[in-house]
Structure formats: C-alpha cells, structure tokens
N, C-alpha and C. Protein backbone atom coordinates (compact mmCIF):
# COMPACT_ATOMS: atom_id res chain seq x y z
N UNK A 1 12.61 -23.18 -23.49
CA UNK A 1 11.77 -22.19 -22.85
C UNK A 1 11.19 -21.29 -23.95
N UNK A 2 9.93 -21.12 -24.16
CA UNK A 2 9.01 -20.44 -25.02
C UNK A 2 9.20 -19.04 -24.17
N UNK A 3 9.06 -18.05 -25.40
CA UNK A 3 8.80 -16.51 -25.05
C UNK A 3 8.21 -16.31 -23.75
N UNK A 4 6.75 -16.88 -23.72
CA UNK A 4 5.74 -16.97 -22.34
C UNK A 4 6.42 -17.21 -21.05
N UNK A 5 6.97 -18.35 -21.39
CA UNK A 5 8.01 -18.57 -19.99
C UNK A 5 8.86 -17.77 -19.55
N UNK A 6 9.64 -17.19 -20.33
CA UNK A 6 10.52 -16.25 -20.41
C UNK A 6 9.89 -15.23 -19.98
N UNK A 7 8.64 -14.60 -20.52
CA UNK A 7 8.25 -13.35 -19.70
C UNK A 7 7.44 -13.49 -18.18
N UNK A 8 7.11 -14.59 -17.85
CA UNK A 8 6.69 -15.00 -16.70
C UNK A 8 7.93 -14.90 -15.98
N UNK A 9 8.82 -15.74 -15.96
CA UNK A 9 10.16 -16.05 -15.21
C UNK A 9 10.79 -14.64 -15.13
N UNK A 10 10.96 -13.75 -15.94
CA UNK A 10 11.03 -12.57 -15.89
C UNK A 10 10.51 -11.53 -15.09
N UNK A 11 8.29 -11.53 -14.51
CA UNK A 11 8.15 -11.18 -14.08
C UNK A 11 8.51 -11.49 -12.48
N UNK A 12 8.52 -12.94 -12.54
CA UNK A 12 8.57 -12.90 -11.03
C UNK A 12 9.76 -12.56 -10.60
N UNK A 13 10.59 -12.88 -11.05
CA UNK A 13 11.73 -12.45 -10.50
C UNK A 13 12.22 -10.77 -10.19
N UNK A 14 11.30 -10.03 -11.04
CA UNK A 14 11.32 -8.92 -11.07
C UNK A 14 10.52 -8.31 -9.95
N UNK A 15 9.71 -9.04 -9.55
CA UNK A 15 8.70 -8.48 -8.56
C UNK A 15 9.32 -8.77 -6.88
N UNK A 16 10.21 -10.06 -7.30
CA UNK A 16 10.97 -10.69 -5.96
C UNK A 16 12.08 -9.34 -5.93
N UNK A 17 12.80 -9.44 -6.56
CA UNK A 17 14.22 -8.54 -6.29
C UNK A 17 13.06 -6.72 -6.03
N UNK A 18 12.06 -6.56 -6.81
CA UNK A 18 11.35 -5.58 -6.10
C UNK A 18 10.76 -5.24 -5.21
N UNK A 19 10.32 -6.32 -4.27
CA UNK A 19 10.10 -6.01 -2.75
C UNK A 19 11.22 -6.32 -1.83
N UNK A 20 12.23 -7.00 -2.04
CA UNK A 20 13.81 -6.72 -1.58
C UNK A 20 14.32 -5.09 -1.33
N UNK A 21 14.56 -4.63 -2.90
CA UNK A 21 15.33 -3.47 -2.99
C UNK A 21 14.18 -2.25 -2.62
N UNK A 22 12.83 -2.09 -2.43
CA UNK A 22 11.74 -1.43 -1.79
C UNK A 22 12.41 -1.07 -0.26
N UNK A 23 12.61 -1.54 0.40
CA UNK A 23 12.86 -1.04 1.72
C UNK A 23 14.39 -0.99 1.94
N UNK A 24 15.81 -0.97 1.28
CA UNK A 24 16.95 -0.42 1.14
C UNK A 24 17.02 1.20 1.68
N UNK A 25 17.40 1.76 2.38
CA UNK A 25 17.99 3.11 2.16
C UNK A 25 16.79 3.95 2.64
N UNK A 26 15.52 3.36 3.46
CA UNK A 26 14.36 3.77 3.32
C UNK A 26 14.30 4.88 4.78
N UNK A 27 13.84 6.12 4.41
CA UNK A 27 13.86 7.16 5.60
C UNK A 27 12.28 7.76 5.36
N UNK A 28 11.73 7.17 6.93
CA UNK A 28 10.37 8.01 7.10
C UNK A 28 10.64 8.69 7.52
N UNK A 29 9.32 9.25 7.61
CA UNK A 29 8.72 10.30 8.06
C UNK A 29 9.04 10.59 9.42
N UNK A 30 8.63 9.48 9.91
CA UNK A 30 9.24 9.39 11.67
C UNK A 30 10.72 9.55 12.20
N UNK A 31 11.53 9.21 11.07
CA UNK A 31 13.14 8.81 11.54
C UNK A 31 13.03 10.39 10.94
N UNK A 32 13.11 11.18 10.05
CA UNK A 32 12.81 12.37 10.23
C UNK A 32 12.69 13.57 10.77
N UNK A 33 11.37 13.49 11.79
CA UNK A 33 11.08 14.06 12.34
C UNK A 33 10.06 15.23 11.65
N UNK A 34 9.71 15.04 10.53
CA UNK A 34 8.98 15.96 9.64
C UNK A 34 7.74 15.14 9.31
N UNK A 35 6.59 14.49 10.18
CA UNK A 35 5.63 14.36 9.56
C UNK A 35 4.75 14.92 9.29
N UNK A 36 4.19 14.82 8.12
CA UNK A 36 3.04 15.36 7.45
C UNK A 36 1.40 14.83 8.27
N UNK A 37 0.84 15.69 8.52
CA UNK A 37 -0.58 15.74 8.99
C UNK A 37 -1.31 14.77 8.31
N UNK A 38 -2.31 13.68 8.69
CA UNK A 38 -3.04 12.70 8.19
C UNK A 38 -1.97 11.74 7.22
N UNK A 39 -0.95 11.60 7.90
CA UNK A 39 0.18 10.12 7.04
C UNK A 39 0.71 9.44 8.57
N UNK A 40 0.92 8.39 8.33
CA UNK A 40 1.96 7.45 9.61
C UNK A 40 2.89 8.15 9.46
N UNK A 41 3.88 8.00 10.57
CA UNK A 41 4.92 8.22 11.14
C UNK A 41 5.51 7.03 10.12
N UNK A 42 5.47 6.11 9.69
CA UNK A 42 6.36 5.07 8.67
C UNK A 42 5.82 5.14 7.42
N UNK A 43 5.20 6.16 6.72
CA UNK A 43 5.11 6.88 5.74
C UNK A 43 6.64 7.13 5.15
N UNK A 44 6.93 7.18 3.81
CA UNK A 44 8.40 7.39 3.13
C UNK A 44 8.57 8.63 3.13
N UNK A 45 9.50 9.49 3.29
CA UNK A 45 10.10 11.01 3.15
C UNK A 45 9.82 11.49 2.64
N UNK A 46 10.70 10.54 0.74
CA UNK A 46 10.43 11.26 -0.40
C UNK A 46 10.10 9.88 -1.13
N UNK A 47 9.85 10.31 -2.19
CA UNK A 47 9.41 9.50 -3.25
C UNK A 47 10.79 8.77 -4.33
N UNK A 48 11.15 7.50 -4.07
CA UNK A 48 12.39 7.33 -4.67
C UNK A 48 12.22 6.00 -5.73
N UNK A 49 10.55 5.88 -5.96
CA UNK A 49 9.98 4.26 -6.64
C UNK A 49 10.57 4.21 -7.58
N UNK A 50 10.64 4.96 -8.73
CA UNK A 50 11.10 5.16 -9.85
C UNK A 50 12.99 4.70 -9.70
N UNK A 51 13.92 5.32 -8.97
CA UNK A 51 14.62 4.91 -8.92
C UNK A 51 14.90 3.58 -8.68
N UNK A 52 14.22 2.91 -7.34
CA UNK A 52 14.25 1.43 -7.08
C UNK A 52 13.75 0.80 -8.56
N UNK A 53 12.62 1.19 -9.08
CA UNK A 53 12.37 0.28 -10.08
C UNK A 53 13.67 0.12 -11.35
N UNK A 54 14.25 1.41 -11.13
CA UNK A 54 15.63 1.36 -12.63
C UNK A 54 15.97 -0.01 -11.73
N UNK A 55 16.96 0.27 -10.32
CA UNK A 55 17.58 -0.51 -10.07
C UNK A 55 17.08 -2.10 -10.09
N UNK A 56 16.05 -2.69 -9.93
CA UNK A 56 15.59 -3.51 -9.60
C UNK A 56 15.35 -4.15 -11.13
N UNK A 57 15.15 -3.30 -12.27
CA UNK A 57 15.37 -3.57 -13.28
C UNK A 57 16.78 -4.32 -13.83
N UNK A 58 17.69 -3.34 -13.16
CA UNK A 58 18.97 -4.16 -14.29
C UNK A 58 19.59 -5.06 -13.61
N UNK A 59 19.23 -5.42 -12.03
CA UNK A 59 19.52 -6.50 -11.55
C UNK A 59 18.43 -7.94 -11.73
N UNK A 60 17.47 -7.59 -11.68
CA UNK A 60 16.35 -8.50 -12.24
C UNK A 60 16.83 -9.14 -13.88
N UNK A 61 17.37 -8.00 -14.61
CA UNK A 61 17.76 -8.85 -15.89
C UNK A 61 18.98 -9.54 -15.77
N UNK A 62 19.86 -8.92 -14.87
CA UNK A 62 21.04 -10.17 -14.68
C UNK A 62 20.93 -11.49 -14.16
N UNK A 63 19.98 -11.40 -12.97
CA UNK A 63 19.49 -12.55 -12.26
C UNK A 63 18.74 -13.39 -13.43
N UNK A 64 17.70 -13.13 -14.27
CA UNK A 64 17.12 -13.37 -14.88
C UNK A 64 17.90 -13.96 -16.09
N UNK A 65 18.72 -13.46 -16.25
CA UNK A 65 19.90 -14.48 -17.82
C UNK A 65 20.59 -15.63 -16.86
N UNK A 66 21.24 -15.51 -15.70
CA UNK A 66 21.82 -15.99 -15.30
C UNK A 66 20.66 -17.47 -14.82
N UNK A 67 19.47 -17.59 -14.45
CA UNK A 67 18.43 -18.31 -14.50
C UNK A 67 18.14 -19.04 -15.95
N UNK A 68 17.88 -18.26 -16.72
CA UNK A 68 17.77 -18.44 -18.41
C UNK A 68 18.94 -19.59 -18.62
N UNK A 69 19.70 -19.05 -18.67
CA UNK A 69 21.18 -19.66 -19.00
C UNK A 69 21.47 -21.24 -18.51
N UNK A 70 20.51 -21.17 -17.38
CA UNK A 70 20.90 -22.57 -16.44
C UNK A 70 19.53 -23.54 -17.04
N UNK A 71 18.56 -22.95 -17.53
CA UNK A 71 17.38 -23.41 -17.84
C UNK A 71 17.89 -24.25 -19.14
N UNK A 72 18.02 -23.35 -19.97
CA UNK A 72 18.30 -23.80 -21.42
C UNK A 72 19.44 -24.20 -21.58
N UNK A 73 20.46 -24.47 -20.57
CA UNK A 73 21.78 -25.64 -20.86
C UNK A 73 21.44 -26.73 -20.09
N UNK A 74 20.26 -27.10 -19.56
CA UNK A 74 20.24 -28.03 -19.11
C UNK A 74 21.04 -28.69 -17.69
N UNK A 75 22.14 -27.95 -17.33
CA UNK A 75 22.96 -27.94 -16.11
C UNK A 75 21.57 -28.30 -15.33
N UNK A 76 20.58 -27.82 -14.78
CA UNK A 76 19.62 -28.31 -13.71
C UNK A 76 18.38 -28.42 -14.14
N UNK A 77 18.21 -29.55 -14.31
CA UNK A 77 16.40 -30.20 -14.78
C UNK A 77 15.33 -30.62 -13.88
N UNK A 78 14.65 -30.61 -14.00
CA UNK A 78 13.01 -31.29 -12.89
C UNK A 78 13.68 -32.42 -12.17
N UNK A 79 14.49 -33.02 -12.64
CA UNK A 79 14.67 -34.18 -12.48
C UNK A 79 15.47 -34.29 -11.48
N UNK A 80 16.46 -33.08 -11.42
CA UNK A 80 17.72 -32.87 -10.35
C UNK A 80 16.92 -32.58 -9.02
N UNK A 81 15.34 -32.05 -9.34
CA UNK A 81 14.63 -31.22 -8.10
C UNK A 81 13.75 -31.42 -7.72
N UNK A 82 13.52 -33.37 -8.52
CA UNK A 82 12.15 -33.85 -7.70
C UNK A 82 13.18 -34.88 -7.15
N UNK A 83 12.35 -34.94 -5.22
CA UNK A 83 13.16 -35.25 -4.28
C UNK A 83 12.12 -36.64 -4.05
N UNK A 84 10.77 -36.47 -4.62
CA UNK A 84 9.76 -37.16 -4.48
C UNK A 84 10.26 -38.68 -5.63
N UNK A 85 10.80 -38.55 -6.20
CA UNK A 85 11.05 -39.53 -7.52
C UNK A 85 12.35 -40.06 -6.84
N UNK A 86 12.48 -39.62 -6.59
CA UNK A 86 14.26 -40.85 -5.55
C UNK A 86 13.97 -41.47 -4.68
N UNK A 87 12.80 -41.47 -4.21
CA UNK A 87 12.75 -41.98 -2.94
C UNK A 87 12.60 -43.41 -3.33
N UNK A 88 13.36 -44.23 -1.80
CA UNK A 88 13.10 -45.75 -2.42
C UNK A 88 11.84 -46.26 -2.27
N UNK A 89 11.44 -47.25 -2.89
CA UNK A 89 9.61 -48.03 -2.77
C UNK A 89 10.10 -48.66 -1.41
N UNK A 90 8.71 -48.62 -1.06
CA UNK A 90 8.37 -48.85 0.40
C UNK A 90 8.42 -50.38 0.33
N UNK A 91 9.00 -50.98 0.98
CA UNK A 91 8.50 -52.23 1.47
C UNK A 91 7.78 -52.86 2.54
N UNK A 92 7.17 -53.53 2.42
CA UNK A 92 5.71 -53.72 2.79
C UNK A 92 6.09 -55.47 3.48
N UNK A 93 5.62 -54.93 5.21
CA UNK A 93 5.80 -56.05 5.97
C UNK A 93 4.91 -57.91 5.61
C-alpha cells in the first residue's frame, strides 16, 4: 500500500465512523424545548462538532491500523473477495 492509498483508506474511513458518531448523544432544539426563532425544531442545542471530530479521529486511526495491518500482511487479498472468480464455468447443453 503506497502513501496515496493509505491517505484515501484513511479518509474514508474517517468520514464513515464520522457520520456514525455525528448523531450519538444528540439534543435538539425540540427535545429541549428552547427553540431559537428561524431554526427547525431538529436543529442541535449546542455545538459539539469539534468534539465528535477529536473522537472520530482516534477511533478512525485505530480502525484504520487495524485495516492497514490486514492489508499489508496479506491475511485477506482480492482474491479471498472476488466471489465472481470461483464460480464454476457454465456448462453448456
């Protein structure tokens, strides 16, 4: 796995575990009872992105070695995960 890959595989995974941990713990406006004039009622309270993003960070890098790790030992290859290449040839009446 080249750097590139690595920071690709990195982002996505970072962006997956970030719309996961995005709605955790999440209190509107509505559950509330304090909405603000010209916002939805499912508008967020307070502002807590910054925190989700730490978190989503240092679980994204664990997920992310633990991915790495399986990549570059070879334990699971293309080969284990094309389902299309096993199949038997058709025989033909």
């Amino acid at each position: 796995m080249n750097i590139t890959s690595a920071i690709v595989l990195f982002s996505v995974i970072w962006f997956m575990v970030f719309f996961i941990v995005l709605p955790l713990r999440l209190t509107t406006q509505g559950d509330a009872g304090d909405v603000v004039p010209g916002t939805p009622k499912s508008a967020p309270l307070n502002e807590v992105v910054g925190r989700k993003a730490k978190i989503t960070t240092v679980a994204a890098i664990i997920i992310w070695a633990i991915v790495a790790a399986i990549i570059l030992s070879g334990a699971i290859t293309v080969r284990d995960i094309d389902f299309l290449g096993r199949l038997p040839p058709q025989t033909q009446p």
